[in-house]
N, C-alpha and C. Protein backbone atom coordinates (compact mmCIF):
# COMPACT_ATOMS: atom_id res chain seq x y z
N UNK A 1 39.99 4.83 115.72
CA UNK A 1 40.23 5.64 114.54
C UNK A 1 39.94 4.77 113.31
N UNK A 2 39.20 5.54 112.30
CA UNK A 2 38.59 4.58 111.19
C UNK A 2 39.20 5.27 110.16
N UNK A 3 39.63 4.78 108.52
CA UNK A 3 40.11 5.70 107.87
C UNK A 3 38.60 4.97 106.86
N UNK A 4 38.71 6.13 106.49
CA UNK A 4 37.25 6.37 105.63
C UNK A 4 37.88 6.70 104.45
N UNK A 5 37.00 6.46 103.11
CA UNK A 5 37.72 7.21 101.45
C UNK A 5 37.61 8.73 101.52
N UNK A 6 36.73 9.30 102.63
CA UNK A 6 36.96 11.36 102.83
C UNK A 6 38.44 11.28 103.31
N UNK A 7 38.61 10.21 104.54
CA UNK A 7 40.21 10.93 105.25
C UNK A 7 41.07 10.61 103.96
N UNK A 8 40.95 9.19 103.08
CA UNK A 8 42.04 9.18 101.95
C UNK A 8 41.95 10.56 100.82
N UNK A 9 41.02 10.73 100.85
CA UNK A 9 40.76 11.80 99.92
C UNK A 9 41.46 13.28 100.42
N UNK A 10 41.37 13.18 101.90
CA UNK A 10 41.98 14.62 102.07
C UNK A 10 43.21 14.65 102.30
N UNK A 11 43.87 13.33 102.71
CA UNK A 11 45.40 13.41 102.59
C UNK A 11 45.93 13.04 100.82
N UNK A 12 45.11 12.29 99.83
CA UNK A 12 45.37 12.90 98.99
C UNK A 12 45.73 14.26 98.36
N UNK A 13 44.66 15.19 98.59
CA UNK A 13 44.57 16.61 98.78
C UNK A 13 45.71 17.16 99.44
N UNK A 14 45.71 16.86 100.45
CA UNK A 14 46.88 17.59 101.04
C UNK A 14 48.29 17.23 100.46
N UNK A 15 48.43 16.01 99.79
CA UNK A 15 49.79 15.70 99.06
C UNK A 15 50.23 16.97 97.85
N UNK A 16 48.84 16.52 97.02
CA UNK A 16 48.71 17.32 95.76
C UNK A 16 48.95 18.64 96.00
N UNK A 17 48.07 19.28 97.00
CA UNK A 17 48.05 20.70 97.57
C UNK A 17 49.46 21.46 97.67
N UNK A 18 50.23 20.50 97.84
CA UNK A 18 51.68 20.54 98.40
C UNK A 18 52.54 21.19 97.13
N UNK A 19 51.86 19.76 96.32
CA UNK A 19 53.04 19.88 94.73
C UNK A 19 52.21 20.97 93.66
N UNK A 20 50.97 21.76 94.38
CA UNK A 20 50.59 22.82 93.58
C UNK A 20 51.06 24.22 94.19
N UNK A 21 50.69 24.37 95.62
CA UNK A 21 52.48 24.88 96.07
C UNK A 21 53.19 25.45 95.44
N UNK A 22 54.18 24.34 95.11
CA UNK A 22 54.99 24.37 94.30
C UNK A 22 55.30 24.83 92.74
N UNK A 23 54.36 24.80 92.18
CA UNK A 23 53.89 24.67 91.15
C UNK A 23 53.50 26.58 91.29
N UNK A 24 52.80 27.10 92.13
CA UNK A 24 52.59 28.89 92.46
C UNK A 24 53.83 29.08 92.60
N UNK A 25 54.45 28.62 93.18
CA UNK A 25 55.72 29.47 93.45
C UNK A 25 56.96 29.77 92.24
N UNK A 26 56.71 28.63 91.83
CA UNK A 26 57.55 28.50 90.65
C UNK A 26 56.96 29.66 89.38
N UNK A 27 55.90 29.52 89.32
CA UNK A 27 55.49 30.19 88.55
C UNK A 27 55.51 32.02 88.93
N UNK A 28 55.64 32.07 90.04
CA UNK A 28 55.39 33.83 90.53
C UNK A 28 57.46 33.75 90.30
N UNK A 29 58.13 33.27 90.80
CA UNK A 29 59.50 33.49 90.23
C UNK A 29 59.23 33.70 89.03
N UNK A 30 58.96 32.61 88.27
CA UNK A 30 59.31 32.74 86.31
C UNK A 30 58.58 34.28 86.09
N UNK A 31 57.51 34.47 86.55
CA UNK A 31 57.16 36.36 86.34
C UNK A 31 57.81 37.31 86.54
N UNK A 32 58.36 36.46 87.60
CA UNK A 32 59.53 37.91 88.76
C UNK A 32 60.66 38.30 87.51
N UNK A 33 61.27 37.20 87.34
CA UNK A 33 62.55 36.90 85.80
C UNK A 33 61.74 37.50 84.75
N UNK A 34 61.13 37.30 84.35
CA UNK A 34 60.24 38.11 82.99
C UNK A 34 60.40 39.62 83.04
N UNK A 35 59.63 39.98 84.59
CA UNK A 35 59.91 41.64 85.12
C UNK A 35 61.07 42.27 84.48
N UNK A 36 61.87 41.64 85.39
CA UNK A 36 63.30 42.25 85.43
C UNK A 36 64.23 41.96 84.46
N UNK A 37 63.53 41.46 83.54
CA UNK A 37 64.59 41.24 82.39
C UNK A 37 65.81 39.78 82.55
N UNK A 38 65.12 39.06 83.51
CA UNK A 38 66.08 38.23 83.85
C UNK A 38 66.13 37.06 82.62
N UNK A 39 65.34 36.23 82.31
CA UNK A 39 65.84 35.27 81.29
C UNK A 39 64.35 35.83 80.15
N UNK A 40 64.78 35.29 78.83
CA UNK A 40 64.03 35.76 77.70
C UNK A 40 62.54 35.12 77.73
N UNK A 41 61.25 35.50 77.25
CA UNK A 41 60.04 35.49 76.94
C UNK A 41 59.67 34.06 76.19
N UNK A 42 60.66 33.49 75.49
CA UNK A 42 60.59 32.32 74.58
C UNK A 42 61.17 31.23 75.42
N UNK A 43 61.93 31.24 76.34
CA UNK A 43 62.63 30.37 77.40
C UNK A 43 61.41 29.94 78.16
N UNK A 44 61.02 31.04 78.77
CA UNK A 44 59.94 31.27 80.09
C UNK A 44 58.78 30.71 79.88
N UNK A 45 58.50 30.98 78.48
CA UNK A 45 56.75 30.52 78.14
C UNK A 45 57.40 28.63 77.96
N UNK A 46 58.13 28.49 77.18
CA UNK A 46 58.95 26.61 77.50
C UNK A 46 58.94 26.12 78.55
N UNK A 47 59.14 26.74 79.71
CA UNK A 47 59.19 26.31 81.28
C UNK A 47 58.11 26.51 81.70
N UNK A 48 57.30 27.08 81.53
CA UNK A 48 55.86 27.25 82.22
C UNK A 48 55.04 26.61 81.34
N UNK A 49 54.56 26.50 80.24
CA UNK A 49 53.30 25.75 79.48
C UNK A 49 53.76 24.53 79.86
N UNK A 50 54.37 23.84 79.92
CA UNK A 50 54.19 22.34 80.20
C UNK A 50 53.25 22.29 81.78
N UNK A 51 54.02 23.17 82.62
CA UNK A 51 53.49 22.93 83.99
C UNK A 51 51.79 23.39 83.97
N UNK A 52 51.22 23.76 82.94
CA UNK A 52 49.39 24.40 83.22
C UNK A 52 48.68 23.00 83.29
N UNK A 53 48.97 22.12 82.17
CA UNK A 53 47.70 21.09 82.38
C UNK A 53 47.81 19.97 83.70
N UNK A 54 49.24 20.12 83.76
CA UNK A 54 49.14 19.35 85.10
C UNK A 54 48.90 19.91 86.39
N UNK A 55 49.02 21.29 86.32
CA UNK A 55 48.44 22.13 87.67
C UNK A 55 46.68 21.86 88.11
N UNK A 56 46.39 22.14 86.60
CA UNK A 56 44.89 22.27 86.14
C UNK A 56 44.37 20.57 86.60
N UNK A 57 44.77 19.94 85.97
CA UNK A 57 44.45 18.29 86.01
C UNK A 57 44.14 17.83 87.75
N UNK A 58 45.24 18.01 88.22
CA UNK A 58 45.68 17.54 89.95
C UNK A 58 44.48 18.69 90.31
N UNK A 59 44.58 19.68 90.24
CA UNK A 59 43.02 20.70 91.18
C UNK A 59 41.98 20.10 91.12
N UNK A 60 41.57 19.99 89.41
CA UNK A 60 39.81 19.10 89.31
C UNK A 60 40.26 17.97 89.72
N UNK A 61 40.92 16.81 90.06
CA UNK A 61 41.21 15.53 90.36
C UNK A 61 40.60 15.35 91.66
N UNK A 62 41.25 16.00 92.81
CA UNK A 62 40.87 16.20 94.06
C UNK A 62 39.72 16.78 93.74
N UNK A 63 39.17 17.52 93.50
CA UNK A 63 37.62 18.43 93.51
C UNK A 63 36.64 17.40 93.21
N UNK A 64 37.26 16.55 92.11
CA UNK A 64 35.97 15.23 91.80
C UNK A 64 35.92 14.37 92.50
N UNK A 65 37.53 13.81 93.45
CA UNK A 65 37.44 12.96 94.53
C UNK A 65 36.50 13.75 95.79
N UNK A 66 36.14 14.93 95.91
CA UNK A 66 35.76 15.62 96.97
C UNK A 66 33.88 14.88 97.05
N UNK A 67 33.63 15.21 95.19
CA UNK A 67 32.25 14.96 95.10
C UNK A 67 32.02 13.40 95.34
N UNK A 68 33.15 12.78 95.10
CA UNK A 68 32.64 11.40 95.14
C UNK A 68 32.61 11.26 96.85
N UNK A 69 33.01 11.47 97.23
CA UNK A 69 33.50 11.28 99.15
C UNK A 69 32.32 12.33 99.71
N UNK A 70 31.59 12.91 99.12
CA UNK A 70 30.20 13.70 99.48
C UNK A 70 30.88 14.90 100.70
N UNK A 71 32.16 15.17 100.74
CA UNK A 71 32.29 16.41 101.13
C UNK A 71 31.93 17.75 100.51
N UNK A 72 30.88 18.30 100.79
CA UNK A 72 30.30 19.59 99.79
C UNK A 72 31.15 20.53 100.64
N UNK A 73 31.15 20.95 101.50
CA UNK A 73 31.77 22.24 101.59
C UNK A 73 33.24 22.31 100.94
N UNK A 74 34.22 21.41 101.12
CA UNK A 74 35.02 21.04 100.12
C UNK A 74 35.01 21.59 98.48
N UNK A 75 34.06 21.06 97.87
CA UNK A 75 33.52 21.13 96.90
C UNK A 75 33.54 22.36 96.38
N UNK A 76 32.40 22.92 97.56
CA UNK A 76 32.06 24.22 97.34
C UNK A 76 33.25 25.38 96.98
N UNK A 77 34.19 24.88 98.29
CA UNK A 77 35.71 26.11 98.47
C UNK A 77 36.28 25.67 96.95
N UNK A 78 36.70 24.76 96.23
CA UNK A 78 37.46 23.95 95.23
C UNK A 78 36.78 24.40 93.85
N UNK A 79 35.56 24.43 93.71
CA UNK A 79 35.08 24.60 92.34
C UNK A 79 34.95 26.24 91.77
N UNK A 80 35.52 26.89 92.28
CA UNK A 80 35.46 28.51 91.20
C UNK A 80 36.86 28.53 91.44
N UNK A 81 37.89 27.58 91.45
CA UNK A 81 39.41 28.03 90.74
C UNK A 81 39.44 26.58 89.86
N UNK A 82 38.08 25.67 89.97
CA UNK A 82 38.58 24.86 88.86
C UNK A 82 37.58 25.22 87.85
N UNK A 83 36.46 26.29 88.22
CA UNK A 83 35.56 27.08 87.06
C UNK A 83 36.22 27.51 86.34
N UNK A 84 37.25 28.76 87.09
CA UNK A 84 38.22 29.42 86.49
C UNK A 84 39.57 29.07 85.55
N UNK A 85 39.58 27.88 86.36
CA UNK A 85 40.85 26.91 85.22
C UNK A 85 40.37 26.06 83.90
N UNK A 86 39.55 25.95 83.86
CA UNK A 86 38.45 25.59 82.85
C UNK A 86 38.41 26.38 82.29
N UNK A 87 37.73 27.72 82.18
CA UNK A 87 37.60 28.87 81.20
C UNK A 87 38.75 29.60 81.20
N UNK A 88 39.55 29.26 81.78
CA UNK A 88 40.72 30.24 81.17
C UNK A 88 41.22 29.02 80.12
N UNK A 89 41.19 28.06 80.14
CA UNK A 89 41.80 26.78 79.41
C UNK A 89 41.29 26.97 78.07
N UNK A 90 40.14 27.61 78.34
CA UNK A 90 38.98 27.44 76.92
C UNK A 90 39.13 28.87 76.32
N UNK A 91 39.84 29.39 76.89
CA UNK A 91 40.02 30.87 76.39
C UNK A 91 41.41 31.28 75.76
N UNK A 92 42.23 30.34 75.60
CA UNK A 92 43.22 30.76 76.08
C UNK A 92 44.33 31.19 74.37
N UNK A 93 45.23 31.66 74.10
CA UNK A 93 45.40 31.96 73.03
C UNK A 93 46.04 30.88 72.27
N UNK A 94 45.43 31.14 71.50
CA UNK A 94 45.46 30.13 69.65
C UNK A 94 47.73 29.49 69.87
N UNK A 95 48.09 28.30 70.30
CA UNK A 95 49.45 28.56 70.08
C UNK A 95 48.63 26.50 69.67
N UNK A 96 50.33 26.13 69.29
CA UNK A 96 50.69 24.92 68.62
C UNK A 96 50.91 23.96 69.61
N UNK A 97 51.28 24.49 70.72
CA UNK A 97 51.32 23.42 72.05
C UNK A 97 50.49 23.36 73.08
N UNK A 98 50.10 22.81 73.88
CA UNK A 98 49.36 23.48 74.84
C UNK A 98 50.37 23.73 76.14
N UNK A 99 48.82 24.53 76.67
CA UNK A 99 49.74 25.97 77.60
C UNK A 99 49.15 27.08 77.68
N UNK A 100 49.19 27.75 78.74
CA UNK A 100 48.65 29.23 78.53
C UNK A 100 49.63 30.48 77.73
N UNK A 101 50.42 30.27 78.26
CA UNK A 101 51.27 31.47 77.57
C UNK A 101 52.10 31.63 76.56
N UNK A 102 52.19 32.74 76.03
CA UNK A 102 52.57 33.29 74.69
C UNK A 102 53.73 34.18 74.32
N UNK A 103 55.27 33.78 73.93
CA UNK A 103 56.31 34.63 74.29
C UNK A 103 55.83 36.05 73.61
N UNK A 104 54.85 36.18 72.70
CA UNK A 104 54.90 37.35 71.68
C UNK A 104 54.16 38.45 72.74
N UNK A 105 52.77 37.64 74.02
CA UNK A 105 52.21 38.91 74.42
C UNK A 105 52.81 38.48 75.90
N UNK A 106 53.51 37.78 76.44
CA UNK A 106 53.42 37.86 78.05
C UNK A 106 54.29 38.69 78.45
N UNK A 107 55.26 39.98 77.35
CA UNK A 107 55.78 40.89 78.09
C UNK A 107 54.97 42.22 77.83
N UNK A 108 53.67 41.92 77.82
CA UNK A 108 53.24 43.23 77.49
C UNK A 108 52.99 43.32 79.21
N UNK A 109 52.70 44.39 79.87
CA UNK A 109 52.90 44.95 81.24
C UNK A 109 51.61 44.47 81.71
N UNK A 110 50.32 44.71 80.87
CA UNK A 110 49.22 44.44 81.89
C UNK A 110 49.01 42.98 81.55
N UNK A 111 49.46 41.92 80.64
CA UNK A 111 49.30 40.84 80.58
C UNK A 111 50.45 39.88 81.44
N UNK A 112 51.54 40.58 82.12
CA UNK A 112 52.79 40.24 82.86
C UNK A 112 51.96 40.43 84.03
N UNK A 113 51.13 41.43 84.34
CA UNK A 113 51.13 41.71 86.18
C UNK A 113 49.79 41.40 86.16
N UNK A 114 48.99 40.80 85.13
CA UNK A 114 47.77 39.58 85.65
C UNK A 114 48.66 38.49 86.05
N UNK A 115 49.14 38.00 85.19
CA UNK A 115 49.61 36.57 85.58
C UNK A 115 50.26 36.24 86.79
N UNK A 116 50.92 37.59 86.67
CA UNK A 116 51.54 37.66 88.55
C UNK A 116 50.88 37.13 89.96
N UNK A 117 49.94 38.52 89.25
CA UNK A 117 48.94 38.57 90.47
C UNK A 117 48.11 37.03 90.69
N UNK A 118 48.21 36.35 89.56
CA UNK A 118 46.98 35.27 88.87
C UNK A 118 48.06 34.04 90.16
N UNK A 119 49.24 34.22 90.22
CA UNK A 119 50.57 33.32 90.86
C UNK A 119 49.87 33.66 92.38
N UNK A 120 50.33 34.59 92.54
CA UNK A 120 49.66 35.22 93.99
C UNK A 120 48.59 34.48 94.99
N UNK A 121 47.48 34.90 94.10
CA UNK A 121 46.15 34.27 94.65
C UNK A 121 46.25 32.71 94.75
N UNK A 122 46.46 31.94 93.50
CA UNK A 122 46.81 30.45 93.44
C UNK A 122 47.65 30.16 94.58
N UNK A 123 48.84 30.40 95.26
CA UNK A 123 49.82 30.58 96.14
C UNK A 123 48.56 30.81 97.26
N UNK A 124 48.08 31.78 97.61
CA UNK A 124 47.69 32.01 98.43
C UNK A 124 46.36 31.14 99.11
N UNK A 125 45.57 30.79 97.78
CA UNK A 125 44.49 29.79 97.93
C UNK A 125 45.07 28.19 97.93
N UNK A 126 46.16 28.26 97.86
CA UNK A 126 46.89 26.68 97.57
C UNK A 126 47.12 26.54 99.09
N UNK A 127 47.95 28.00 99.81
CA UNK A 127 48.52 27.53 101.49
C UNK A 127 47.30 27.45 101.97
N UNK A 128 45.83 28.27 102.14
CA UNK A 128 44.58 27.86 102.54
C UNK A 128 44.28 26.86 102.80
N UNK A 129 44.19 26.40 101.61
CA UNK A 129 43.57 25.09 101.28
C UNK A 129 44.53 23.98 101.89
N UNK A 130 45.47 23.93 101.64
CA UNK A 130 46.91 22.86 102.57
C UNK A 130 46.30 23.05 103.80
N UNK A 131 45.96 23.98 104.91
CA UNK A 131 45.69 23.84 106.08
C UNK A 131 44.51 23.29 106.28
N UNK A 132 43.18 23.75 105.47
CA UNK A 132 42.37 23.45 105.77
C UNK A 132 41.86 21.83 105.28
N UNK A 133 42.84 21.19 104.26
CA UNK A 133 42.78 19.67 104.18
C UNK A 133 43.44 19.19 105.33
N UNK A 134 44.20 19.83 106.39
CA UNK A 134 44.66 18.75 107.05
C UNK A 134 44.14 18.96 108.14
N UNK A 135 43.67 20.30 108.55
CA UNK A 135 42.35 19.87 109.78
C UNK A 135 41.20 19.01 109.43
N UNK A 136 40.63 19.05 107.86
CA UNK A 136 39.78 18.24 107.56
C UNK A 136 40.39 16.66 107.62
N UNK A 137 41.29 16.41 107.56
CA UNK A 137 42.00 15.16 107.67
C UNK A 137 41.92 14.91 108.92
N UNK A 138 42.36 15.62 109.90
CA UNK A 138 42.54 15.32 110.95
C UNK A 138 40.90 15.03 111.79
N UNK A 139 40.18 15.98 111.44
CA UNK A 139 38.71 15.57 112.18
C UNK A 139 38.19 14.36 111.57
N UNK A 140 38.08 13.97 110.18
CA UNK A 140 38.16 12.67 109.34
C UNK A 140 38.17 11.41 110.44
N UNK A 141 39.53 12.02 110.72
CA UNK A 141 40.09 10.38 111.45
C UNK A 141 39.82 10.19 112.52
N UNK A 142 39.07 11.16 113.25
CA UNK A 142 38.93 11.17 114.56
C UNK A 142 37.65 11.07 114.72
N UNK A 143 36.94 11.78 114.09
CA UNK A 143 35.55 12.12 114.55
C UNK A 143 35.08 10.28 113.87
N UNK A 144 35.73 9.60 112.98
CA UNK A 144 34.66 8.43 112.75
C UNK A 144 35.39 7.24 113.47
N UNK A 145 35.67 7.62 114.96
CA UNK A 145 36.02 6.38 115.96
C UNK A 145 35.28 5.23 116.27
């Protein structure tokens, strides 16, 4: 068994993968509370804008370790949610801190149940991706005996 900078790279990945995870989940709660009236719009957007650039940061981090370690299919799966985190970054509304969200519009209904849904998919492409770094980890270490 040889460890190569791809297998470090994908148990990197798989660390990060973990604490972005985390990072969906947290965020599809703070929506859920928004819904239902559970804590206020000015609280919520405080607890969540800090967490975007470091969600954003750790995704392209791994995606550029991917290109340097010449895993393309990697690459390939990784780069249209860090396209997408990019242009939503560059899009995102005019405030004083950075962050995506905005207590004045994130209770409007169709800008609440994007972001939801926006939790969802991230969540959903985050557990993907967790499995599929650690079979890639695992063939990594094996296949370069």
């Amino acid at each position: 068994m040889s460890f190569t900078f791809a297998a470090a790279c994908y148990i990197l990945a798989l660390i990060l993968s973990a604490v972005l995870i985390f990072f969906a989940i947290f965020h599809i709660i703070a929506f859920d509370e928004l819904k239902t009236d559970y804590k206020n719009p000015i609280d919520q957007c405080n607890s969540l804008n800090p967490l975007v650039l470091p969600e954003y940061f750790l995704h392209i981090f791994f995606t550029v370790l991917f290109v340097f370690s010449t895993q393309w299919l990697t690459v390939i799966i990784n780069a249209p949610l860090a396209a997408y985190h990019i242009r939503r970054y560059m899009n995102r509304p005019v405030m004083s801190s950075p962050g995506l969200y905005d207590p004045t519009s994130i209770m409007n209904a169709d800008e609440l149940n994007r972001a939801q849904k926006e939790g969802w998919v991230k969540l959903a492409f985050y557990l993907i991706s967790f499995f599929y770094y650690l079979y890639s980890m695992i063939y990594e270490l094996v296949s370069t005996a």
